[in-house]
N, C-alpha and C. Protein backbone atom coordinates (compact mmCIF):
# COMPACT_ATOMS: atom_id res chain seq x y z
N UNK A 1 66.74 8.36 -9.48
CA UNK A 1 65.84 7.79 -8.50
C UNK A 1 66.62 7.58 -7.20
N UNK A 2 65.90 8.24 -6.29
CA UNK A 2 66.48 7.87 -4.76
C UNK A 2 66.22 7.36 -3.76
N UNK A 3 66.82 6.60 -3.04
CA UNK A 3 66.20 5.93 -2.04
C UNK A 3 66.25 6.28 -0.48
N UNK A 4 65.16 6.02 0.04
CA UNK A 4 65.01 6.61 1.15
C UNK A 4 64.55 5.85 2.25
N UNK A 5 64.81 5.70 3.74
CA UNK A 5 64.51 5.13 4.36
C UNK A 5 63.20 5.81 5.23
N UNK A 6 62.10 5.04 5.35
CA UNK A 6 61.29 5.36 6.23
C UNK A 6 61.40 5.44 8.00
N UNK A 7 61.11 7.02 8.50
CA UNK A 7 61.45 7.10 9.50
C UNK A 7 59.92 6.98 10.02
N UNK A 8 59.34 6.41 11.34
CA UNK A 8 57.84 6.68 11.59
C UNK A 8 56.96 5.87 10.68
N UNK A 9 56.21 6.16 10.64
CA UNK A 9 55.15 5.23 9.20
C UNK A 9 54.37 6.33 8.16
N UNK A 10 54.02 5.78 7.10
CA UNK A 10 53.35 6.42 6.12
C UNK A 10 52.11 6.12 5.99
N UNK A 11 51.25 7.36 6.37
CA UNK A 11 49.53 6.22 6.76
C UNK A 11 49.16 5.46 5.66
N UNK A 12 48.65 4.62 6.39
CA UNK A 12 48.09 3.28 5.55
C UNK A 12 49.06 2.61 4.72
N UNK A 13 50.71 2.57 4.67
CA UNK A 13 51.71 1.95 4.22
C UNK A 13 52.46 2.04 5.28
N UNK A 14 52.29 1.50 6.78
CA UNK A 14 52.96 1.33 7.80
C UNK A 14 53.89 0.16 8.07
N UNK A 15 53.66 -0.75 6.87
CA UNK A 15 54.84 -1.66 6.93
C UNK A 15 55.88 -1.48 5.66
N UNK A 16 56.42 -0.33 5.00
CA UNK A 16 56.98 0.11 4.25
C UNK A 16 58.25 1.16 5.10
N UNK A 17 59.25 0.53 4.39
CA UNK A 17 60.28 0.73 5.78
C UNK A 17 61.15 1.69 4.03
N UNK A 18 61.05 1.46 2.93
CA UNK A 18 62.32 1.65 2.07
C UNK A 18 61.53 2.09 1.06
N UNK A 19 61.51 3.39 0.35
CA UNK A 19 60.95 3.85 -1.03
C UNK A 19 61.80 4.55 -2.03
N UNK A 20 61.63 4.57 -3.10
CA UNK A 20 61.81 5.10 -3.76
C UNK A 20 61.13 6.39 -4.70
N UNK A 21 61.67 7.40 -4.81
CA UNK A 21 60.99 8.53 -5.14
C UNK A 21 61.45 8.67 -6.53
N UNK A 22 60.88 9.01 -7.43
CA UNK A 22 60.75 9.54 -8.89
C UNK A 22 59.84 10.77 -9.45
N UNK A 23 60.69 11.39 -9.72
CA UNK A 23 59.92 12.81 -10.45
C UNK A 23 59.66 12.62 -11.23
N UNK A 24 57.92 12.52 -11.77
CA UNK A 24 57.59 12.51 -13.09
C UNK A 24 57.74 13.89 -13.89
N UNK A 25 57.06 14.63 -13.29
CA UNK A 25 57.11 15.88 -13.75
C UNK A 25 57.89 17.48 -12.63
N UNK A 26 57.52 18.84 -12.91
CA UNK A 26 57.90 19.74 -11.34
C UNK A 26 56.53 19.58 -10.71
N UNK A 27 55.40 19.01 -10.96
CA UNK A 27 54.20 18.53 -10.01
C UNK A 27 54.63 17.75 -9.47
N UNK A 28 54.54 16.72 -10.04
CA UNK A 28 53.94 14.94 -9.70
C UNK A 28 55.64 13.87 -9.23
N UNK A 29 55.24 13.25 -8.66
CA UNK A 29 56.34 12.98 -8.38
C UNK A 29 55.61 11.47 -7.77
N UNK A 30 56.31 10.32 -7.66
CA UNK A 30 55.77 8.61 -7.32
C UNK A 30 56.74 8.48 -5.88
N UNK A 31 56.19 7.58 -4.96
CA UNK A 31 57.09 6.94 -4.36
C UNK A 31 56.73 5.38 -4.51
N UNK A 32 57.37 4.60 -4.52
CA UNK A 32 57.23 3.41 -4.72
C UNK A 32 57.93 2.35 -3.49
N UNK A 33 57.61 1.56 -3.03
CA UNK A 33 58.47 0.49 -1.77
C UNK A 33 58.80 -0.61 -2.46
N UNK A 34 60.30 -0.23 -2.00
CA UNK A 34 61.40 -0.99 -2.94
C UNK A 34 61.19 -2.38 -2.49
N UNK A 35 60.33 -2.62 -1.14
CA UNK A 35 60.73 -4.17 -1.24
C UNK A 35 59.01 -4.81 -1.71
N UNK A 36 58.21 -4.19 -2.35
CA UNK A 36 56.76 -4.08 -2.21
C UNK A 36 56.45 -3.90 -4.06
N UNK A 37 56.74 -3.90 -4.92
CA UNK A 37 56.64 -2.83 -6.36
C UNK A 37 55.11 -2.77 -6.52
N UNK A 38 54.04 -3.45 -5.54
CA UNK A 38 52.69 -2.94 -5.91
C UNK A 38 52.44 -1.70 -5.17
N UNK A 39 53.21 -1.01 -4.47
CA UNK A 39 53.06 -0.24 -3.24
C UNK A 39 53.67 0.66 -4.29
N UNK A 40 52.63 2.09 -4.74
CA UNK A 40 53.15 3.07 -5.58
C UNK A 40 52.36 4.04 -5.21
N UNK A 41 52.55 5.13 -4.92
CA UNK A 41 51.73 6.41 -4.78
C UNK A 41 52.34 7.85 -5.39
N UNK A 42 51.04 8.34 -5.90
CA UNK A 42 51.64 9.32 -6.21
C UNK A 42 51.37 10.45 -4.91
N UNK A 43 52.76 11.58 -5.61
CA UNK A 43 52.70 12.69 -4.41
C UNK A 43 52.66 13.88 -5.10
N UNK A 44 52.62 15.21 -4.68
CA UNK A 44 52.63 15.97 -5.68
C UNK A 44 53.70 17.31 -5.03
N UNK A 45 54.24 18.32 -5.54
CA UNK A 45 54.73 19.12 -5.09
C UNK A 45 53.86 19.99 -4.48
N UNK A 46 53.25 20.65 -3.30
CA UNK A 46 52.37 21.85 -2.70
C UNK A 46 52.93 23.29 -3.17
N UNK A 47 54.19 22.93 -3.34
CA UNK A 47 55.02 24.54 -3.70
C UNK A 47 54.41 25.21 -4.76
N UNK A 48 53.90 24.28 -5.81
CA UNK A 48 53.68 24.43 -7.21
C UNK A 48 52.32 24.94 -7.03
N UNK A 49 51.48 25.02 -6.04
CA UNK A 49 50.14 24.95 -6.29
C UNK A 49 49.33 26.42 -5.33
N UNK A 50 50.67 26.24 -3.89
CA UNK A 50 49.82 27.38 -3.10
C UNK A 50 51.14 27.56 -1.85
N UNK A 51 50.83 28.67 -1.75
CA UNK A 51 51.23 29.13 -0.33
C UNK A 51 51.13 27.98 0.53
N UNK A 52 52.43 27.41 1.08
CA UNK A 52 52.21 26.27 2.09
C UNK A 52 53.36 26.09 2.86
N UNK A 53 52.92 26.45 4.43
CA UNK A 53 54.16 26.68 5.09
C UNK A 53 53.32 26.24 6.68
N UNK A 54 54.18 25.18 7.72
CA UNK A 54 53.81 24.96 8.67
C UNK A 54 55.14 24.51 9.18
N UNK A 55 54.63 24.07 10.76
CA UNK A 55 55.93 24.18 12.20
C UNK A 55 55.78 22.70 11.83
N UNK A 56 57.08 22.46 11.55
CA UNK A 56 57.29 20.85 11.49
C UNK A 56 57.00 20.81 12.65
N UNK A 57 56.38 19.62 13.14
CA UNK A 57 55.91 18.85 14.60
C UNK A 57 57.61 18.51 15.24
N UNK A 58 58.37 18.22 16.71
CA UNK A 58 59.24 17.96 17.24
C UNK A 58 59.73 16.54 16.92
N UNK A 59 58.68 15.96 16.95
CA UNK A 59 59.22 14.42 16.97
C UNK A 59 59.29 13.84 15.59
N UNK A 60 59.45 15.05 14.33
CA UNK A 60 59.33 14.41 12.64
C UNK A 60 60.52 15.05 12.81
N UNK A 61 61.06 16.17 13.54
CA UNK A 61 62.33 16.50 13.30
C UNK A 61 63.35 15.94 13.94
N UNK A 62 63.81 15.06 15.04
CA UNK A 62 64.11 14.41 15.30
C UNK A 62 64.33 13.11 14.57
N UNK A 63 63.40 12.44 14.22
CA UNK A 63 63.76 11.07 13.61
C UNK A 63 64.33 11.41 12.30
N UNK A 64 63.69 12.54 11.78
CA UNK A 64 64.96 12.55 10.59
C UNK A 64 66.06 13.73 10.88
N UNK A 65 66.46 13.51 11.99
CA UNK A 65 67.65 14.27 12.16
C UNK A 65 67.51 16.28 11.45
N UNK A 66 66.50 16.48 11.23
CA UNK A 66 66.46 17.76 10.53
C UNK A 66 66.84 19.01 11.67
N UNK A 67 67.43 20.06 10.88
CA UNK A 67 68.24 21.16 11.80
C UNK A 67 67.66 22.31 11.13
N UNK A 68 68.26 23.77 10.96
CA UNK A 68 68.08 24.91 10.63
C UNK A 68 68.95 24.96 9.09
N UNK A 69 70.18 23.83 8.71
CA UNK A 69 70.78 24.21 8.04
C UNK A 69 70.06 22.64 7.35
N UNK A 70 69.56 21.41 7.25
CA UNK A 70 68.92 20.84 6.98
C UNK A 70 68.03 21.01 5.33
N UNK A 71 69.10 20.18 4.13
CA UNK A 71 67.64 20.33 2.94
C UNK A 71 66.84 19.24 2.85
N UNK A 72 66.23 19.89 2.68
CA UNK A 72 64.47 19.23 3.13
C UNK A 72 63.64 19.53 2.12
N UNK A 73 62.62 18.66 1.75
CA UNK A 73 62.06 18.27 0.62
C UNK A 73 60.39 18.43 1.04
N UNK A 74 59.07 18.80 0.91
CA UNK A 74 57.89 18.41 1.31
C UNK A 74 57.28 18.08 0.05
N UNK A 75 56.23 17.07 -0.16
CA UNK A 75 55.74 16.59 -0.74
C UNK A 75 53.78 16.08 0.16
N UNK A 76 53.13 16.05 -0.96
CA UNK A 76 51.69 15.51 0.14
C UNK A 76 51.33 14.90 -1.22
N UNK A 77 50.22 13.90 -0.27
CA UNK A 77 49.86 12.50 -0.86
C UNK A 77 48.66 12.68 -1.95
N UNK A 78 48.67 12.07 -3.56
CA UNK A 78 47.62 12.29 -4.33
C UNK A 78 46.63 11.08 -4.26
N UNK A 79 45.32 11.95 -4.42
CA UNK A 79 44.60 10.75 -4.75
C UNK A 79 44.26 10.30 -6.21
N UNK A 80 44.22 9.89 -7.42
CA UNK A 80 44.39 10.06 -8.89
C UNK A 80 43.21 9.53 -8.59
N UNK A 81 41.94 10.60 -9.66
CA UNK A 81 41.05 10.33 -10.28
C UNK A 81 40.67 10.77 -11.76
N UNK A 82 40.10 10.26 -12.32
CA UNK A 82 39.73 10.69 -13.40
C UNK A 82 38.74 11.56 -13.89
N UNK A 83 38.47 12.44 -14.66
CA UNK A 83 39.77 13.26 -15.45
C UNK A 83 40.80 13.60 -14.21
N UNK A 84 41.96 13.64 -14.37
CA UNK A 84 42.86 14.57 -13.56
C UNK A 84 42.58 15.51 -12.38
N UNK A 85 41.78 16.40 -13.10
CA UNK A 85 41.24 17.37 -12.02
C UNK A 85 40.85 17.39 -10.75
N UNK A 86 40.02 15.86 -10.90
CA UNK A 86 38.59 15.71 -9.84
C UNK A 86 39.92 15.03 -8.87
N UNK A 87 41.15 14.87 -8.76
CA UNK A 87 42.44 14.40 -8.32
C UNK A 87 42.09 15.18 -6.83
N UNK A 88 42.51 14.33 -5.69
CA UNK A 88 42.49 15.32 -4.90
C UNK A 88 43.76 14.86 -3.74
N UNK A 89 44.38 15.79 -2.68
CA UNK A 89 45.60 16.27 -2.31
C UNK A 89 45.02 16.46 -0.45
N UNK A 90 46.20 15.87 -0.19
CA UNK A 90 45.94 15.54 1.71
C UNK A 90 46.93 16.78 1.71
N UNK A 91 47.03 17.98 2.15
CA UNK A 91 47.77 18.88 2.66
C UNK A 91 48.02 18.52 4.76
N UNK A 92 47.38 17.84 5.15
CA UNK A 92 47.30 17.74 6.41
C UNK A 92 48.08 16.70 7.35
N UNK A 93 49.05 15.94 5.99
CA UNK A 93 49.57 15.37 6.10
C UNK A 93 50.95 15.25 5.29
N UNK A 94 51.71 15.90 5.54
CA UNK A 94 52.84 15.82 4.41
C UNK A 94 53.71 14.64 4.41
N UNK A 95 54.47 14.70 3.63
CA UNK A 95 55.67 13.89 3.60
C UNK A 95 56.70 14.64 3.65
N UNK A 96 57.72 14.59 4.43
CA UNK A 96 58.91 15.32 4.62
C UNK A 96 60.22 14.51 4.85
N UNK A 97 60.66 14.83 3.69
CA UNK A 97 62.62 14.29 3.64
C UNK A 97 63.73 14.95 3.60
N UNK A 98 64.37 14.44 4.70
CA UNK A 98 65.65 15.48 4.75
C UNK A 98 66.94 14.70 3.63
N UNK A 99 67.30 15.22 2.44
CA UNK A 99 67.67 15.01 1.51
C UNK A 99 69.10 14.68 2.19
N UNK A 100 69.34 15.20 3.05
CA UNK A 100 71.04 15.09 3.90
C UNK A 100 71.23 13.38 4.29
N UNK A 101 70.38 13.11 5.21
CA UNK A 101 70.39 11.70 5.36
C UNK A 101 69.63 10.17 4.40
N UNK A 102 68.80 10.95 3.43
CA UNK A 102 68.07 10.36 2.70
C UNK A 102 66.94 9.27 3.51
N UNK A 103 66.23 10.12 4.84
CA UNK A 103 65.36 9.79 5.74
C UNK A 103 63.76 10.66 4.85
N UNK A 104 62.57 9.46 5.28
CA UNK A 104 61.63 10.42 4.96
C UNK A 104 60.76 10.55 6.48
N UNK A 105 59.50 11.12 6.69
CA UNK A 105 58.84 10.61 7.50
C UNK A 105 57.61 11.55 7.10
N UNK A 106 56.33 10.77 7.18
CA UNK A 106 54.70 11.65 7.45
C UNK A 106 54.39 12.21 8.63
N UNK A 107 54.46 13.74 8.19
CA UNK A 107 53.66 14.65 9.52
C UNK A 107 52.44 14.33 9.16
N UNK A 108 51.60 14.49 10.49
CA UNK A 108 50.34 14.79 10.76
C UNK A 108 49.85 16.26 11.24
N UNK A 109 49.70 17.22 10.89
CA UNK A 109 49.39 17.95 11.26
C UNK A 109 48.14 18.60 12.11
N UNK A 110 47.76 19.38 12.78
CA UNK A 110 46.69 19.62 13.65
C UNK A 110 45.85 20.37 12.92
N UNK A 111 44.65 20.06 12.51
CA UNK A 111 43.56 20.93 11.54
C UNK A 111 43.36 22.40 12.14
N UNK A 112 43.10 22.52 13.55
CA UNK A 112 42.88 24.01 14.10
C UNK A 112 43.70 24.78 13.82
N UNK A 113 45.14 23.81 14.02
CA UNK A 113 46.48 25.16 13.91
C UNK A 113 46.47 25.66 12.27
N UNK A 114 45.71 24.45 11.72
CA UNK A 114 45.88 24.72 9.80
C UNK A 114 44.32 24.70 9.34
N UNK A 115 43.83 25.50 9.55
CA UNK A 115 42.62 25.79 9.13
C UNK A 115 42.57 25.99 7.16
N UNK A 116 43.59 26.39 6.73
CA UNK A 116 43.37 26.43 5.03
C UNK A 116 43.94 24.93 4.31
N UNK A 117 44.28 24.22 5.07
CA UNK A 117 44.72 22.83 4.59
C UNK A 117 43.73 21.96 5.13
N UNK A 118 43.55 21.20 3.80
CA UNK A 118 42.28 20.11 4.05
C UNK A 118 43.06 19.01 3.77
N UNK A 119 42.73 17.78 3.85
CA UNK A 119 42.65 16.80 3.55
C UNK A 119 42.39 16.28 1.98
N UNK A 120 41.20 16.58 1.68
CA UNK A 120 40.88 16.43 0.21
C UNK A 120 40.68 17.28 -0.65
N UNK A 121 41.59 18.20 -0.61
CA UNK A 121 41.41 19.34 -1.76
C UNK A 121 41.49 18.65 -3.07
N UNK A 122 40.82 19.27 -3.93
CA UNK A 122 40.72 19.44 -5.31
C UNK A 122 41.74 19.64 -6.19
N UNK A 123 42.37 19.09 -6.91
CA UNK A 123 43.82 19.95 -7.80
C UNK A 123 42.58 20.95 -8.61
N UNK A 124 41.69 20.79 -9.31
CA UNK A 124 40.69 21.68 -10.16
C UNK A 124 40.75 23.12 -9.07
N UNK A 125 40.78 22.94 -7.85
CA UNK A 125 40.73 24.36 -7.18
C UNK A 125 41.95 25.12 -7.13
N UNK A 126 43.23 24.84 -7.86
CA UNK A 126 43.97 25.50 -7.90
C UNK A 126 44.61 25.85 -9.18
N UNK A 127 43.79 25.31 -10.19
CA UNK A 127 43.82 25.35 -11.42
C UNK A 127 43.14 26.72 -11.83
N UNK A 128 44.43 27.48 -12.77
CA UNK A 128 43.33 29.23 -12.78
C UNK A 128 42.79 29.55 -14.28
């Protein structure tokens, strides 16, 4: 388990400065705020699921110090419903940590420039 400092804010956990990340599985993965333990979300890996590749924004690369030689981690936010499936996944917003400094921070991304990333996708839609 690692800890990470929040660079920027994490929507709707904007007073969460310190988390902790845990891999449940190569999906699913928790972050939790170490000074908060009701503050738990799950995240999921995008790698695992689809083609997913965008221009980090200038000012997410900056606060976490990220470069060209930079390892870097992306993760996006789950919503858990029941059954599993009906689960659905913010692609429009990632989470990105540069594993070098153990910094995280949430992009926001621009919907026009990302027209195949939604907000509330389905995990059932990528299920084959």
């Amino acid at each position: 388990m690692q800890k990470y400092d929040v660079k920027g804010s994490i929507l709707g956990f904007e007073d969460t400065l310190k988390v902790e990340i845990s891999e449940i599985d190569e999906l699913f993965s928790t972050i939790k705020d170490t000074d908060n333990e009701d503050i738990v979300f799950t995240i999921i890996n995008p790698y695992a699921l689809r083609e997913y590749s965008f221009d980090l924004p200038s000012d997410i690369k900056v606060i976490l110090g990220i470069n060209e030689k930079s390892n870097v981690s992306v993760y996006n936010v789950v919503v858990i419903q029941k059954p599993l499936e009906n689960s659905t996944i913010n692609f429009l917003a990632p989470i990105v940590v540069n594993n070098d400094n153990n910094k995280i921070a949430q992009a926001v991304l621009d919907a026009k420039r990302h027209p195949d990333f939604g907000m509330t996708e389905s995990i059932k839609s990528f299920k084959e």
